[in-house]
PDB file of N, CA and C in Angstrom:
ATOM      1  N   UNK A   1      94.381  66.487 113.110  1.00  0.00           N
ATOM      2  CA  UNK A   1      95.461  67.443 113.302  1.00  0.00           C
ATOM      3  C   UNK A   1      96.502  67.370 112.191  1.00  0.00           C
ATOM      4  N   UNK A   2      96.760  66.424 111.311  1.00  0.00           N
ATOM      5  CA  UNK A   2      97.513  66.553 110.207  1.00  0.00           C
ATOM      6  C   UNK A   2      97.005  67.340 109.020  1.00  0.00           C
ATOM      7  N   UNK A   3      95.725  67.945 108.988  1.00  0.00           N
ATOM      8  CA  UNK A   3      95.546  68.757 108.135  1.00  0.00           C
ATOM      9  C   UNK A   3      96.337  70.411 108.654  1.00  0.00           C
ATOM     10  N   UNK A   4      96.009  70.346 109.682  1.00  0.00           N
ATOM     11  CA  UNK A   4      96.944  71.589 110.275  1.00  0.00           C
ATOM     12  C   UNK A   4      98.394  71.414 110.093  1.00  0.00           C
ATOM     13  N   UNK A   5      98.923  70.346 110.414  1.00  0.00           N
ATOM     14  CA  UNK A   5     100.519  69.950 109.800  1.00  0.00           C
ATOM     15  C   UNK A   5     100.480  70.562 108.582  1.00  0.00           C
ATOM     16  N   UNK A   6      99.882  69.875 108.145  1.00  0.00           N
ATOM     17  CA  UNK A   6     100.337  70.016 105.979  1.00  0.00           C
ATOM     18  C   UNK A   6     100.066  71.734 105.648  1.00  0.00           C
ATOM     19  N   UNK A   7      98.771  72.406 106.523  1.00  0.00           N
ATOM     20  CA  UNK A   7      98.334  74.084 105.986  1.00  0.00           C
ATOM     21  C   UNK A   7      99.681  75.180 106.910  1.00  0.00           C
ATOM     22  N   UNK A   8     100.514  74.290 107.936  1.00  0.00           N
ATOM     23  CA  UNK A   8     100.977  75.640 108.073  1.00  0.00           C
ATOM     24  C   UNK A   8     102.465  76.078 107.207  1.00  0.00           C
ATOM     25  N   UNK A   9     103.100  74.810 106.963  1.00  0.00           N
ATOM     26  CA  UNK A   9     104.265  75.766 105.907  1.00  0.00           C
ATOM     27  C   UNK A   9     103.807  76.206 104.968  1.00  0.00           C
ATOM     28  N   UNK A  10     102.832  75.937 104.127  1.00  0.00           N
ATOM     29  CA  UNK A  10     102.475  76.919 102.750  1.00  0.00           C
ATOM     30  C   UNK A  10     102.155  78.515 102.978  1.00  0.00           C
ATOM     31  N   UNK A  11     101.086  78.330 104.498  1.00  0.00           N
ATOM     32  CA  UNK A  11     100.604  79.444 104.942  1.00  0.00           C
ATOM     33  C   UNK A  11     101.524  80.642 104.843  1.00  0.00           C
ATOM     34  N   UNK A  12     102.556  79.722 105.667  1.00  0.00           N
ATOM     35  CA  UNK A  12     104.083  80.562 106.125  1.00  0.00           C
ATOM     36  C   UNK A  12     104.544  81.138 105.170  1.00  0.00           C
ATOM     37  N   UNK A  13     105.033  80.118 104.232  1.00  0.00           N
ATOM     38  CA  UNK A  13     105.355  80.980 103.017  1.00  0.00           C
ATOM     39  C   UNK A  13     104.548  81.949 102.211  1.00  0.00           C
ATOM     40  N   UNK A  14     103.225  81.945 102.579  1.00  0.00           N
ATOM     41  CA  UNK A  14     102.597  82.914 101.632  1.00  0.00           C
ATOM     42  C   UNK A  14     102.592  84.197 102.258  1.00  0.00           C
ATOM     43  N   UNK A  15     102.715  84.223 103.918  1.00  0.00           N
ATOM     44  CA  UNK A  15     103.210  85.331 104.527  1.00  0.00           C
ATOM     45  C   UNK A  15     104.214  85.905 104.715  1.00  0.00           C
ATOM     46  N   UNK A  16     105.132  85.291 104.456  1.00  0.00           N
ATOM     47  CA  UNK A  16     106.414  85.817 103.993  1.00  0.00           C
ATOM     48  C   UNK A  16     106.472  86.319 102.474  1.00  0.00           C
ATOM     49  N   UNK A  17     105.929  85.427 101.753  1.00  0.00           N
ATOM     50  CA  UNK A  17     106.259  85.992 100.098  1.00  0.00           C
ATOM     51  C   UNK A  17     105.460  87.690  99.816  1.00  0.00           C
ATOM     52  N   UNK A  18     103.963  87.399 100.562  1.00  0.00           N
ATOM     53  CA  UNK A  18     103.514  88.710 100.842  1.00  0.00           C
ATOM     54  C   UNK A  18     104.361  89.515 101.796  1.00  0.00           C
ATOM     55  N   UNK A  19     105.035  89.657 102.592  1.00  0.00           N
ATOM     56  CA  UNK A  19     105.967  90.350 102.812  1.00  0.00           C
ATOM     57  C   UNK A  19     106.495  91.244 102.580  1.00  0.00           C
ATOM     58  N   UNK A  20     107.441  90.343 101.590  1.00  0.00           N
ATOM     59  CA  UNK A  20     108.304  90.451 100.623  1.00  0.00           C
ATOM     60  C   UNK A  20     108.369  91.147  99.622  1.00  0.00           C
ATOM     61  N   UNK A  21     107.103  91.342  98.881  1.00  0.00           N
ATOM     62  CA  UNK A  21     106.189  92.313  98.195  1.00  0.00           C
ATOM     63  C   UNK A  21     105.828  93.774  98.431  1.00  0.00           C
ATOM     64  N   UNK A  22     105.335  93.342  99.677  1.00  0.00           N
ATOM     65  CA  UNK A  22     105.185  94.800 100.530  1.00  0.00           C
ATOM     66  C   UNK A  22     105.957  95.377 100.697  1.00  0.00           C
ATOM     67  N   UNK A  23     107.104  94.998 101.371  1.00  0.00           N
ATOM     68  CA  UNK A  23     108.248  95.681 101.129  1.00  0.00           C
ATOM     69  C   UNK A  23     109.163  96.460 100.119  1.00  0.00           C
ATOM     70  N   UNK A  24     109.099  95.265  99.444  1.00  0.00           N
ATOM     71  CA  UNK A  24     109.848  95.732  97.818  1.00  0.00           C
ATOM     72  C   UNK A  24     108.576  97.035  97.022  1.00  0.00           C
ATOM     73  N   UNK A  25     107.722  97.032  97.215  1.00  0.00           N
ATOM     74  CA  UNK A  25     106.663  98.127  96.836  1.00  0.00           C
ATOM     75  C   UNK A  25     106.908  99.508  98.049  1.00  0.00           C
ATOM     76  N   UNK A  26     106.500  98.994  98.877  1.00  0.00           N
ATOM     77  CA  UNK A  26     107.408 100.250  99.879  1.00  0.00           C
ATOM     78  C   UNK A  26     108.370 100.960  99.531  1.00  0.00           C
ATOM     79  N   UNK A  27     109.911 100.254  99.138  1.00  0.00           N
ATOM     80  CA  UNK A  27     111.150 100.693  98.959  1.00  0.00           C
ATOM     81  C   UNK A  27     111.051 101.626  97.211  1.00  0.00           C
ATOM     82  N   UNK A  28     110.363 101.223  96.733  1.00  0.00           N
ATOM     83  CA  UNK A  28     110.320 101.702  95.465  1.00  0.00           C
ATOM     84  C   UNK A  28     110.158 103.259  95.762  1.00  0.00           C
ATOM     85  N   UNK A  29     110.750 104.365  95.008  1.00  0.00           N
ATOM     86  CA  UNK A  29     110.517 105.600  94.683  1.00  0.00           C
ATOM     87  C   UNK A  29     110.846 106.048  96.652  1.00  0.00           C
ATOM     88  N   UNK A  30     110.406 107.697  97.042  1.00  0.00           N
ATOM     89  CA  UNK A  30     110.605 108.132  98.393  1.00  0.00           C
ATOM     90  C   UNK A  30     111.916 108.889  97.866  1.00  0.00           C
ATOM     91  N   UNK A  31     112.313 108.625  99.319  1.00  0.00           N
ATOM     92  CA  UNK A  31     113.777 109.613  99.376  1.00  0.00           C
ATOM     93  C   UNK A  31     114.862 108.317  98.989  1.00  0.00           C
ATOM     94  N   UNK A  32     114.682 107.488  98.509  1.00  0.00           N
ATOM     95  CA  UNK A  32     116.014 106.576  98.451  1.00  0.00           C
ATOM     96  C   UNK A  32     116.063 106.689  96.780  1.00  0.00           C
ATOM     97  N   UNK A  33     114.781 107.019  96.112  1.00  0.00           N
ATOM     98  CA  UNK A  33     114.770 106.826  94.666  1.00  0.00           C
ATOM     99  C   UNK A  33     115.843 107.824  93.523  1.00  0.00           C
ATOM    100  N   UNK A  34     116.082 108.695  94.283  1.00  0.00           N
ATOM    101  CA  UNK A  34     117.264 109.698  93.698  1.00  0.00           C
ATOM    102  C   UNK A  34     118.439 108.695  93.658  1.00  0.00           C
ATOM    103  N   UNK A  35     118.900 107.954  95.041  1.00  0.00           N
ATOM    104  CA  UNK A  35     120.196 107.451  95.463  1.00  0.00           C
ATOM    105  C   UNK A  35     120.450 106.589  94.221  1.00  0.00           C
ATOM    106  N   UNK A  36     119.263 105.816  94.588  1.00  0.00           N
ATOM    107  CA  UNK A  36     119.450 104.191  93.705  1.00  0.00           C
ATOM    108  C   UNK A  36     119.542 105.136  91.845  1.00  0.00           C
ATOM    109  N   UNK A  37     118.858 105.743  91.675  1.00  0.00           N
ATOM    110  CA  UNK A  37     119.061 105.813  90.468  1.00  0.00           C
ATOM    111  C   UNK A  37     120.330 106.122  90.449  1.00  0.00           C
ATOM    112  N   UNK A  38     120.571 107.203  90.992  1.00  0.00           N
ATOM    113  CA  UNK A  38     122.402 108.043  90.616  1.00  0.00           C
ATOM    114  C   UNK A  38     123.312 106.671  90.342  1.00  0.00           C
ATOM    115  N   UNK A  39     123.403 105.357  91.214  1.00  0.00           N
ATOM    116  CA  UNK A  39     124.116 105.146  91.157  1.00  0.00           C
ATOM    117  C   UNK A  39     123.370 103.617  89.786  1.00  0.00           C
ATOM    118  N   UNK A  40     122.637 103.298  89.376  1.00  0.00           N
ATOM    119  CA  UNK A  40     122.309 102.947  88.316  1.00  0.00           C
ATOM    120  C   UNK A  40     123.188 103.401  87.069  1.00  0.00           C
ATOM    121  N   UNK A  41     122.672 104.519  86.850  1.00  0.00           N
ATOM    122  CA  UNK A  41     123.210 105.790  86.201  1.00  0.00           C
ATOM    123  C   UNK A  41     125.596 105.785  86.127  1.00  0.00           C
ATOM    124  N   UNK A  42     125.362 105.382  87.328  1.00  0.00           N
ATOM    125  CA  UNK A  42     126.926 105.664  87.563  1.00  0.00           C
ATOM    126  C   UNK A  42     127.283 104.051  87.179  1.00  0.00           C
ATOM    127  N   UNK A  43     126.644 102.658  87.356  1.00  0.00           N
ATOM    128  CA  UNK A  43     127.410 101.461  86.941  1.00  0.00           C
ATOM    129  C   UNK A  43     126.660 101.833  85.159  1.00  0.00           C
ATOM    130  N   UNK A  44     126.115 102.389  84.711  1.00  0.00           N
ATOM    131  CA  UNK A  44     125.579 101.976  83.013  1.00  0.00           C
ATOM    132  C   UNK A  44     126.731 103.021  82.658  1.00  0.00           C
ATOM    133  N   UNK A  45     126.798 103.897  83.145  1.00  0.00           N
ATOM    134  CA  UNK A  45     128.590 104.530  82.523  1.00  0.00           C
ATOM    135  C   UNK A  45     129.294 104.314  82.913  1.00  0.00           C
ATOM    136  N   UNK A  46     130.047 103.146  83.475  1.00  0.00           N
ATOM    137  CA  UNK A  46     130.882 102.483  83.790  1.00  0.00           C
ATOM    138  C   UNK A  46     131.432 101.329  82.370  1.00  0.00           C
ATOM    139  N   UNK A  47     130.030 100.281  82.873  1.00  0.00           N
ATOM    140  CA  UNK A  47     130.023  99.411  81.600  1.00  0.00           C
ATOM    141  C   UNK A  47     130.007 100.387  80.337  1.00  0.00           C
ATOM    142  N   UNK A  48     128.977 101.223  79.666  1.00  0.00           N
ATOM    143  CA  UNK A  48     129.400 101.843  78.459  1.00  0.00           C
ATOM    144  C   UNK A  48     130.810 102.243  78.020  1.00  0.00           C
ATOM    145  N   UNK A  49     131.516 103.221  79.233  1.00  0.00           N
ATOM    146  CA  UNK A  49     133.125 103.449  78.822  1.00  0.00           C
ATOM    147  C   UNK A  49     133.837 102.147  78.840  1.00  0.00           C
ATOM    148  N   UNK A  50     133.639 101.263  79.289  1.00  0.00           N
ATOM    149  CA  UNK A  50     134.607  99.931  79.301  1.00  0.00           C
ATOM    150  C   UNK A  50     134.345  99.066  78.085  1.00  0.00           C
ATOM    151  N   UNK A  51     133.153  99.457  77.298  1.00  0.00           N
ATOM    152  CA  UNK A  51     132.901  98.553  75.901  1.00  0.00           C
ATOM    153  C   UNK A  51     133.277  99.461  75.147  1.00  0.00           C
ATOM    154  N   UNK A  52     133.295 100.872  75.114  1.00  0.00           N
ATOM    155  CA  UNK A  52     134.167 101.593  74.218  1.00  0.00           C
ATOM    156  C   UNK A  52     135.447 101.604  73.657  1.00  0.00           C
ATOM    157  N   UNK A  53     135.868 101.834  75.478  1.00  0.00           N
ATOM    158  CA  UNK A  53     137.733 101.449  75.248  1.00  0.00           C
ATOM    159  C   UNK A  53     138.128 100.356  74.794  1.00  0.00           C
ATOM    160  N   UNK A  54     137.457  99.289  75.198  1.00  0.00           N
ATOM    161  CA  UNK A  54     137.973  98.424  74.255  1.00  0.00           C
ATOM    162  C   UNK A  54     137.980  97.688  73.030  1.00  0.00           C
TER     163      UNK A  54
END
């Protein structure tokens, strides 16, 4: 039974890290991909006017 000890946190984590993945591949592009860009878009002209002005 200590081989089962030692296989289940790695397991765990590999089901979570796959997850994690899935998700983040999910979230990519859809209806949120307009949002996230606009506001990409809105902090890179932020920083650009603030290295200008000064």
């Amino acid at each position: 039974m200590d081989y089962v000890a030692a296989l289940v946190p790695p397991v765990v984590m590999a089901v979570a890290f796959i997850a994690l993945i899935v998700t983040i591949v999910k979230s990519q592009g859809g209806p949120n991909k307009a949002k996230e860009d606009a506001a990409v878009d809105a902090a890179m002209a932020r920083s650009a006017s603030g290295e200008q002005s000064s």
